[in-house]
Protein backbone atom coordinates (compact mmCIF):
# COMPACT_ATOMS: atom_id res chain seq x y z
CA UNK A 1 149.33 213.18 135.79
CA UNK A 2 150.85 216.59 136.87
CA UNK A 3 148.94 219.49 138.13
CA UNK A 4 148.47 220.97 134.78
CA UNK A 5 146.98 217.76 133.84
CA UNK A 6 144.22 217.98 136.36
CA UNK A 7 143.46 220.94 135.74
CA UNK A 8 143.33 221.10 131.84
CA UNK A 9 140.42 217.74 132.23
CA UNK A 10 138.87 219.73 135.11
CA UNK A 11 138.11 222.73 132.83
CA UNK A 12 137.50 220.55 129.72
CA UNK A 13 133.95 220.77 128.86
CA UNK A 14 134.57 219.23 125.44
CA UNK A 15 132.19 216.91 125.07
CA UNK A 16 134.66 214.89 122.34
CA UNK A 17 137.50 215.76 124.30
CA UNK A 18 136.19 214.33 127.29
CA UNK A 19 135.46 210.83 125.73
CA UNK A 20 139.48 210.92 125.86
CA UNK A 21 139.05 210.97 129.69
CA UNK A 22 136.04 208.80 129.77
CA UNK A 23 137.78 205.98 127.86
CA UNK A 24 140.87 206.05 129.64
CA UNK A 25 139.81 205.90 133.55
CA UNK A 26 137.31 202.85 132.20
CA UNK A 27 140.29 201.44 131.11
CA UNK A 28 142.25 201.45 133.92
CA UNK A 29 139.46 200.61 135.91
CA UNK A 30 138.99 197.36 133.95
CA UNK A 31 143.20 196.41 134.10
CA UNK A 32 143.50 197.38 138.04
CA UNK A 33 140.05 196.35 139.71
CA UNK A 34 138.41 194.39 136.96
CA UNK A 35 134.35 193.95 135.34
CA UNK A 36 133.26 192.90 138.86
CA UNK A 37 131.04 195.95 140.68
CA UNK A 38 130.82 194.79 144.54
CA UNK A 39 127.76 195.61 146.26
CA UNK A 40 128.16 198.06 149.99
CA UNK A 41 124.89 197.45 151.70
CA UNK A 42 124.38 200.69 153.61
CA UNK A 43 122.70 200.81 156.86
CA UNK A 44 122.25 204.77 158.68
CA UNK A 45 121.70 203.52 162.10
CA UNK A 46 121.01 207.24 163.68
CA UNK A 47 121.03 210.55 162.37
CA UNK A 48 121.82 212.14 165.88
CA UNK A 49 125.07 214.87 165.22
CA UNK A 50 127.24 216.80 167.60
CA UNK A 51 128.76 218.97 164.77
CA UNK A 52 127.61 222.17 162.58
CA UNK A 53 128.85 220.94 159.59
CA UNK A 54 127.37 224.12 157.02
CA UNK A 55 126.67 221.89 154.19
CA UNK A 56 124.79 219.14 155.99
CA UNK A 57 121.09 218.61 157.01
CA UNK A 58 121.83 216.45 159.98
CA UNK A 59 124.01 219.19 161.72
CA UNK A 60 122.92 219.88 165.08
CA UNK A 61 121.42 223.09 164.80
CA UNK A 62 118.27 221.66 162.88
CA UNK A 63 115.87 221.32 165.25
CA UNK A 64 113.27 220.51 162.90
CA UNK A 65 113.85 217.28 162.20
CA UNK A 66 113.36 214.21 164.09
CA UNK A 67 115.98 212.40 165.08
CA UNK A 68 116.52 208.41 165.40
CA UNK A 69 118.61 205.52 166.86
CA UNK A 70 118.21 202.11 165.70
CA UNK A 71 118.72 199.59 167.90
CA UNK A 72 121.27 196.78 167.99
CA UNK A 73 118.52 194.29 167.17
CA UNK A 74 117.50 196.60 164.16
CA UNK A 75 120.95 196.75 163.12
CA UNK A 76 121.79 193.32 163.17
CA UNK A 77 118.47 192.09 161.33
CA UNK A 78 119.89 195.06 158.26
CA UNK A 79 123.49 192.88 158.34
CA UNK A 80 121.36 189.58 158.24
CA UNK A 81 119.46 190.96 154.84
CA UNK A 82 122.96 191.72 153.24
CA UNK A 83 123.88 187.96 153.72
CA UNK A 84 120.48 186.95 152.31
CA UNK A 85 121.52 189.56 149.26
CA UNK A 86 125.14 188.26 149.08
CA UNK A 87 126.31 191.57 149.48
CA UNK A 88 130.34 191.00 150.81
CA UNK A 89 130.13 193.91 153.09
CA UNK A 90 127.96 196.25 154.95
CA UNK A 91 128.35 200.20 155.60
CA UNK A 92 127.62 201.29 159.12
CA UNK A 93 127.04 205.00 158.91
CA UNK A 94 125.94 207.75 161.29
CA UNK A 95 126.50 211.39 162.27
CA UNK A 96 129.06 212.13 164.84
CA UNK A 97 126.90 211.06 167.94
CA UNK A 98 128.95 210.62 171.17
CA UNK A 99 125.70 207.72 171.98
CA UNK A 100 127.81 204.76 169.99
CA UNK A 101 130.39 204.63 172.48
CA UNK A 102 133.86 202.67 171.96
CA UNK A 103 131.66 199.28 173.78
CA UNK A 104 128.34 199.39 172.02
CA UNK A 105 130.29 199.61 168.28
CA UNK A 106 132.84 197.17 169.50
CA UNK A 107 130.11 194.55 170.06
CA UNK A 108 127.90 194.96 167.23
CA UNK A 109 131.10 194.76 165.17
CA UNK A 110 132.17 191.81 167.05
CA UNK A 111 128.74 190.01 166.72
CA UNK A 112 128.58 190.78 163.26
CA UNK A 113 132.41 189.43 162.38
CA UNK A 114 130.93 186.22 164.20
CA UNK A 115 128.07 185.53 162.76
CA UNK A 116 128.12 186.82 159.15
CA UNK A 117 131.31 186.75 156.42
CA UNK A 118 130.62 190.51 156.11
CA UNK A 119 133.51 193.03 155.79
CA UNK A 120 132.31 195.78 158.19
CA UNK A 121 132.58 199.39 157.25
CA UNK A 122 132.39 202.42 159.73
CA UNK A 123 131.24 206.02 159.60
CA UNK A 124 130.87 207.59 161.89
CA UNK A 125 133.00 210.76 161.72
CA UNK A 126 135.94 211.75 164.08
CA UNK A 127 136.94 209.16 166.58
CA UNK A 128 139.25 208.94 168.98
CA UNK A 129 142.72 206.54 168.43
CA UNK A 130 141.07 204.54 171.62
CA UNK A 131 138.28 204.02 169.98
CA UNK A 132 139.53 203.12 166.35
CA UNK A 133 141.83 201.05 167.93
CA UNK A 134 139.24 199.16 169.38
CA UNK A 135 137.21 198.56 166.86
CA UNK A 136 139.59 197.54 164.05
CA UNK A 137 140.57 194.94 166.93
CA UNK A 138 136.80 194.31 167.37
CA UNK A 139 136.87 192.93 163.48
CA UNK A 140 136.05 195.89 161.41
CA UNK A 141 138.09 196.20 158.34
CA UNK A 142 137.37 200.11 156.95
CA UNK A 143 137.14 203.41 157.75
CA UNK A 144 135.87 205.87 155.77
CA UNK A 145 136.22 209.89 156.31
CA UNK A 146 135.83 212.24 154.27
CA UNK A 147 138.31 214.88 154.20
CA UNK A 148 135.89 217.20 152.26
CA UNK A 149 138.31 219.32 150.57
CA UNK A 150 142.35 219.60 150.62
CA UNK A 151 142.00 223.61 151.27
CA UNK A 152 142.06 224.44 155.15
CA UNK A 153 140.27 227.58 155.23
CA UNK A 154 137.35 226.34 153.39
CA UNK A 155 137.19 223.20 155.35
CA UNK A 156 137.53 225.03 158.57
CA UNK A 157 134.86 227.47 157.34
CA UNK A 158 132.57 224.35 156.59
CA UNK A 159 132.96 221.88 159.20
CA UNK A 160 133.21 224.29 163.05
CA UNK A 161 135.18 222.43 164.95
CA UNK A 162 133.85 221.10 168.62
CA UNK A 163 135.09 222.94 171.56
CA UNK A 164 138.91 222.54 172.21
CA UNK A 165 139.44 220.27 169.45
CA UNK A 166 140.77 220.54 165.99
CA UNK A 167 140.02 218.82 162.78
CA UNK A 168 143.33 217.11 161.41
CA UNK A 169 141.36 214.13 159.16
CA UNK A 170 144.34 213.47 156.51
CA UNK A 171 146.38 212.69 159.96
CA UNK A 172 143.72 210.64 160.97
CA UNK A 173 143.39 208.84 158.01
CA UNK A 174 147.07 207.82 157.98
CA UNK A 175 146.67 206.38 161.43
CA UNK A 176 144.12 204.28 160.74
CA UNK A 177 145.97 202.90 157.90
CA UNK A 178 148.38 202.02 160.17
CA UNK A 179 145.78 200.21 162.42
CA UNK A 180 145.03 198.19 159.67
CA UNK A 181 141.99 199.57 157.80
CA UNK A 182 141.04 200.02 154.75
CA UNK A 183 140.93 203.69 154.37
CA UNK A 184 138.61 205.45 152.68
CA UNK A 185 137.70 209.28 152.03
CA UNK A 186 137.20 211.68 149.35
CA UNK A 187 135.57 215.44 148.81
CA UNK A 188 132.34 217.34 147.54
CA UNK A 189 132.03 218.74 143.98
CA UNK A 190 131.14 222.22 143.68
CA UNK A 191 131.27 223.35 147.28
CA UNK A 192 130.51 226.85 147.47
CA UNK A 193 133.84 229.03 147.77
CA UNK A 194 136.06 225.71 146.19
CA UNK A 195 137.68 226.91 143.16
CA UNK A 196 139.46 224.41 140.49
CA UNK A 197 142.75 224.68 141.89
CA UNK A 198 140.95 223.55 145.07
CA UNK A 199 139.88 220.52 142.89
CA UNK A 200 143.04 219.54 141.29
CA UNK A 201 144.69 219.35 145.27
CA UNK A 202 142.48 217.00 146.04
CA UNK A 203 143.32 214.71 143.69
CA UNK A 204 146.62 215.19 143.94
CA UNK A 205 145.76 214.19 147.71
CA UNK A 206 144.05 211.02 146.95
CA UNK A 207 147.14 209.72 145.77
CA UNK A 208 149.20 211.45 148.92
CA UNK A 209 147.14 209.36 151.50
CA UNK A 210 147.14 206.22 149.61
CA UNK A 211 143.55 206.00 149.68
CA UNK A 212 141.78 202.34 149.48
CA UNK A 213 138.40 203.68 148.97
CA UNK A 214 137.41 207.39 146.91
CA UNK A 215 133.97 208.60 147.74
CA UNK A 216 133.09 211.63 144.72
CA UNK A 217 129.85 213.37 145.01
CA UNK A 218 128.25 216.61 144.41
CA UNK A 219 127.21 219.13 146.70
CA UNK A 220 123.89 219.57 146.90
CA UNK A 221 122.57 222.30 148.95
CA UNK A 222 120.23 221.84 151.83
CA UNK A 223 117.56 224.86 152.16
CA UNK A 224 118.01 224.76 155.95
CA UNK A 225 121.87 224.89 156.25
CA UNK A 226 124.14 227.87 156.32
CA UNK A 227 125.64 226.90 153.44
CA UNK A 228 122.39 226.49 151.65
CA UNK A 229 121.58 230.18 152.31
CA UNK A 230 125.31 231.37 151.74
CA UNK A 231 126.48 232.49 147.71
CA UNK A 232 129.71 231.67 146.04
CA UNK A 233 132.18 234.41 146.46
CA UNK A 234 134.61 232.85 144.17
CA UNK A 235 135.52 233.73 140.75
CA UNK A 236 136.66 230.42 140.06
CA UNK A 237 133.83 229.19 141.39
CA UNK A 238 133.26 225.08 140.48
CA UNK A 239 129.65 224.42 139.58
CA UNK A 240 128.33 221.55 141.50
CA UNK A 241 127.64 219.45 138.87
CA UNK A 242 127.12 215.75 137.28
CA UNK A 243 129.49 216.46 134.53
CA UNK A 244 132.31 217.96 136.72
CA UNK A 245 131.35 215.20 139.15
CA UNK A 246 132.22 212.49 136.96
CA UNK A 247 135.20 214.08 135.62
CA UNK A 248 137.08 214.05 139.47
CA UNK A 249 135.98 210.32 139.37
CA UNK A 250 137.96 209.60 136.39
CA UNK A 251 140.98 211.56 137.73
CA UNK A 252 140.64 209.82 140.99
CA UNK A 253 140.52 206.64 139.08
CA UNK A 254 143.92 207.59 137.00
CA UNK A 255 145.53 208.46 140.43
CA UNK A 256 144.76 205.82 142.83
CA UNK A 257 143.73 202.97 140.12
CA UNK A 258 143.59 200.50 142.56
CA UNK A 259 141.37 201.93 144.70
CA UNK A 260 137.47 201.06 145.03
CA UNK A 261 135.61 204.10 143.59
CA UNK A 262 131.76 204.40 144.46
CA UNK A 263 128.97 205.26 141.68
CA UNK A 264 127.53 207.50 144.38
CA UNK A 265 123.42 207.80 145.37
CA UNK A 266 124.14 211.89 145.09
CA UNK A 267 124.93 210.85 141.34
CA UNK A 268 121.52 209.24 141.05
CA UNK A 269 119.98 211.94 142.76
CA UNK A 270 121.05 214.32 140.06
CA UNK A 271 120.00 211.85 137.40
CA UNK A 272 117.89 208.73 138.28
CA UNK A 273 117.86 207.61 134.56
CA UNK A 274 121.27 206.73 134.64
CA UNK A 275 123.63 208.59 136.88
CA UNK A 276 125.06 205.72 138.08
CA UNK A 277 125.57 203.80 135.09
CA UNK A 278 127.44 206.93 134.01
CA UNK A 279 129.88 206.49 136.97
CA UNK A 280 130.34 203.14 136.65
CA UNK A 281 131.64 203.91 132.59
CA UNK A 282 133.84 206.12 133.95
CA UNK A 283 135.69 204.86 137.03
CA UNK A 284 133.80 203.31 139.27
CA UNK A 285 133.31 199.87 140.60
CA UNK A 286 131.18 200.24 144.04
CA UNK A 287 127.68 200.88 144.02
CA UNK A 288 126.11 200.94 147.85
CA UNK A 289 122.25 200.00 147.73
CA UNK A 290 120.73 200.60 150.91
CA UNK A 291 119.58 198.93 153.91
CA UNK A 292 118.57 200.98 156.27
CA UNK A 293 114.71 200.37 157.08
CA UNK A 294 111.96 202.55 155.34
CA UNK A 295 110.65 204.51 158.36
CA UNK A 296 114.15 205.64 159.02
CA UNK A 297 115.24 206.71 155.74
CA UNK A 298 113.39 210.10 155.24
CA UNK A 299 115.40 211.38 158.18
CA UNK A 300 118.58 210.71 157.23
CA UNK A 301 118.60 213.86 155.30
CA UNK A 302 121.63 215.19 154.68
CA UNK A 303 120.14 216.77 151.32
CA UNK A 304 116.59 217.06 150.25
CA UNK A 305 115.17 214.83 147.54
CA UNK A 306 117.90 211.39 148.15
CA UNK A 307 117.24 208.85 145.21
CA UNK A 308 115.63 205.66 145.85
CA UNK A 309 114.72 206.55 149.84
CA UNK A 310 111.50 204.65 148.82
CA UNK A 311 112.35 201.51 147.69
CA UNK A 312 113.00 198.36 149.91
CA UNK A 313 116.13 196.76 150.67
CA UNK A 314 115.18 193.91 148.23
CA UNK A 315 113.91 196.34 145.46
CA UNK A 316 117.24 198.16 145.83
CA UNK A 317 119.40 194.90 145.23
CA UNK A 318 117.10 194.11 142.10
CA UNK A 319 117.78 197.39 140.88
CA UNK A 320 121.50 197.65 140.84
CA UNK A 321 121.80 194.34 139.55
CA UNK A 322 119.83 194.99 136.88
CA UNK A 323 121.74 198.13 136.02
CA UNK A 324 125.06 196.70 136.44
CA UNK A 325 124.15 193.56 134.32
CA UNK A 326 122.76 196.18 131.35
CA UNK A 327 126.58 197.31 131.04
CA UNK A 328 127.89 193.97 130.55
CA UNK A 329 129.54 193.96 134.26
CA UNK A 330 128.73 191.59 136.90
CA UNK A 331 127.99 191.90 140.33
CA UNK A 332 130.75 190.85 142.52
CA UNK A 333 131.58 188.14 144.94
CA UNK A 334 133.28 188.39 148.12
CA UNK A 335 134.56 191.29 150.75
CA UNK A 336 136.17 193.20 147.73
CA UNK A 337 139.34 194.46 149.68
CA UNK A 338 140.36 196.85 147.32
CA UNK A 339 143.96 195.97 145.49
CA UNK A 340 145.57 198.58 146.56
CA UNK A 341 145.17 197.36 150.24
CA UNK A 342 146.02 194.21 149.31
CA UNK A 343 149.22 195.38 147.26
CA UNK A 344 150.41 197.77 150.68
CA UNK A 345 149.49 194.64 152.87
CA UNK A 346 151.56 192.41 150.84
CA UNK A 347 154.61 194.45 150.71
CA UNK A 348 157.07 194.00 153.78
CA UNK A 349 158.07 197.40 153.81
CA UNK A 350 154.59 198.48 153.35
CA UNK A 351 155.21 200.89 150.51
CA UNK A 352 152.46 202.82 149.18
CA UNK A 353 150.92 201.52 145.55
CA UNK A 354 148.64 204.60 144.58
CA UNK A 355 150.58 206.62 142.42
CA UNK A 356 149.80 210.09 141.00
């Protein structure tokens, strides 16, 4: 696709028309990463945050929240339940909390690696290449970051960087490909101040960085944020919506086709009937049911009203099976390395394989 592409299905709100899309991203879903939909268990082990991010509830200027840490124990007992699920891989997510130093992640990834078959996701914001290093050589096999949007000035406006320090996350996302990881990022939907053009860049970017995983959601404004408070000054505003939503996951699935594209939970939040069945018709092959305990999950708020922050771990897996059986897909076995890692792995000259 070229940029006039993008932007003519980002504007499209043909409802025939857009079957056109539809049908084509769920084909090339089903030719490049097949029926299977692999299963992420997610566990938020602390919603402790350094940054100001505008957008997000966990930033550190609430101080009306209250914050949590789980413990190793806690942490590994959430890994033990996605072995008991068969989930291939677990999702270790946090805000940007100086507490899980380079050591403490390096072990719990290490004990993990030894006694699970778990592929072992990280999130846990900007790192340092010491401590990335170190934990790809502790045994963890992704990274995922989102870049948030391709246009510096709104990034820069929504993410304040820390003291002396500046935000550079496509650079650090080619890095860690070159560690070794599985890379993974992606971008809000209807930020406020992102225009279309904004949109159609950052698809054009997934392909640029090659990405292994594509995370597609849509804003959804937190009350106590500065974004939440803040209007839209653009003219070519982008609503932050499901059906604009799902159309960057289809264009992110005809740029990077191998890559492994999440039916989000912000999806479901939108629409709990069957927002993620929608993205899963359209692109996507992940879903990411979650693990994190009950008492914890209220407070990992970064927006109000998150589907499903009720149900247990095992109520979750019975779920998304059911709803991934219901469209004639199976759950999947395995790690699910996305082919597009495998492809760059495989090559000598390690040549990218996501094409625009």
């Amino acid at each position: 696709m070229d940029h006039k592409e993008i932007l003519r299905w980002l504007r499209q709100d043909d409802p025939q028309a857009l079957e056109e899309l539809w049908a084509r991203a769920d084909k090339v879903r089903q030719e490049n990463v097949g029926q299977q939909v692999h299963l992420r268990g997610l566990i938020e082990i602390g919603n402790y945050c350094v940054r100001r991010c505008a957008y997000c509830g966990l930033n550190a200027g609430r101080k009306d929240i209250p914050r949590y840490r789980m413990t190793k124990d806690e942490i590994l007992a959430c890994a033990a339940e996605a072995v008991e699920y068969k989930y291939g891989s677990v999702v270790i997510q946090a805000g940007e909390d100086p507490f899980w130093t380079l050591e403490f992640i390096a072990d719990l990834v290490g004990e993990i690696k030894a006694s699970t078959p778990l592929a072992v996701t990280l999130s846990l914001g900007e790192r340092s290449d010491e401590e990335l290093a170190a934990w790809r050589a502790a045994g963890a096999d992704r990274y995922l970051l989102r870049f948030e949007t391709s246009n510096r000035e709104l990034f820069d406006h929504i993410h304040p960087p820390l003291a002396g320090l500046h935000s550079d996350r496509p650079a650090m996302l080619g890095r860690m490909a070159e560690m070794g990881y599985e890379i993974g990022s992606g971008v809000m939907v209807g930020i406020p101040g992102q225009t279309y053009e904004d949109l159609a860049c950052d698809v054009e970017m997934f392909a640029d960085l090659d990405l292994d995983m594509i995370g597609l959601g849509p804003y959804i404004s937190h009350p106590d944020t500065p974004l939440g408070v803040e209007a839209p000054a653009e003219s070519d505003q982008t609503p932050a919506s499901e059906e604009l939503t799902y159309r960057m996951l289809a264009l992110a699935r005809l740029a990077c086709p191998q890559a492994n594209i999440p039916s989000t939970s912000a999806l479901a939040t939108l629409n709990l009937a069957q927002g993620r069945e929608l993205g899963l018709i359209r692109g996507a092959n992940i879903v990411m049911p979650n693990l994190t305990p009950q008492q914890y999950r209220p407070m990992y708020e970064i927006y109000p009203a998150k589907a499903c922050i009720r149900e247990t771990a095992q109520q979750c897996r019975s779920c998304m099976k059911r709803r991934i059986e219901s469209l004639g897909r199976t759950v999947g076995d395995g790690a699910g390395a996305s082919p597009n890692y495998i492809a760059r792995h495989a090559q000598e000259s390690g040549d990218a394989t996501c094409v625009h």
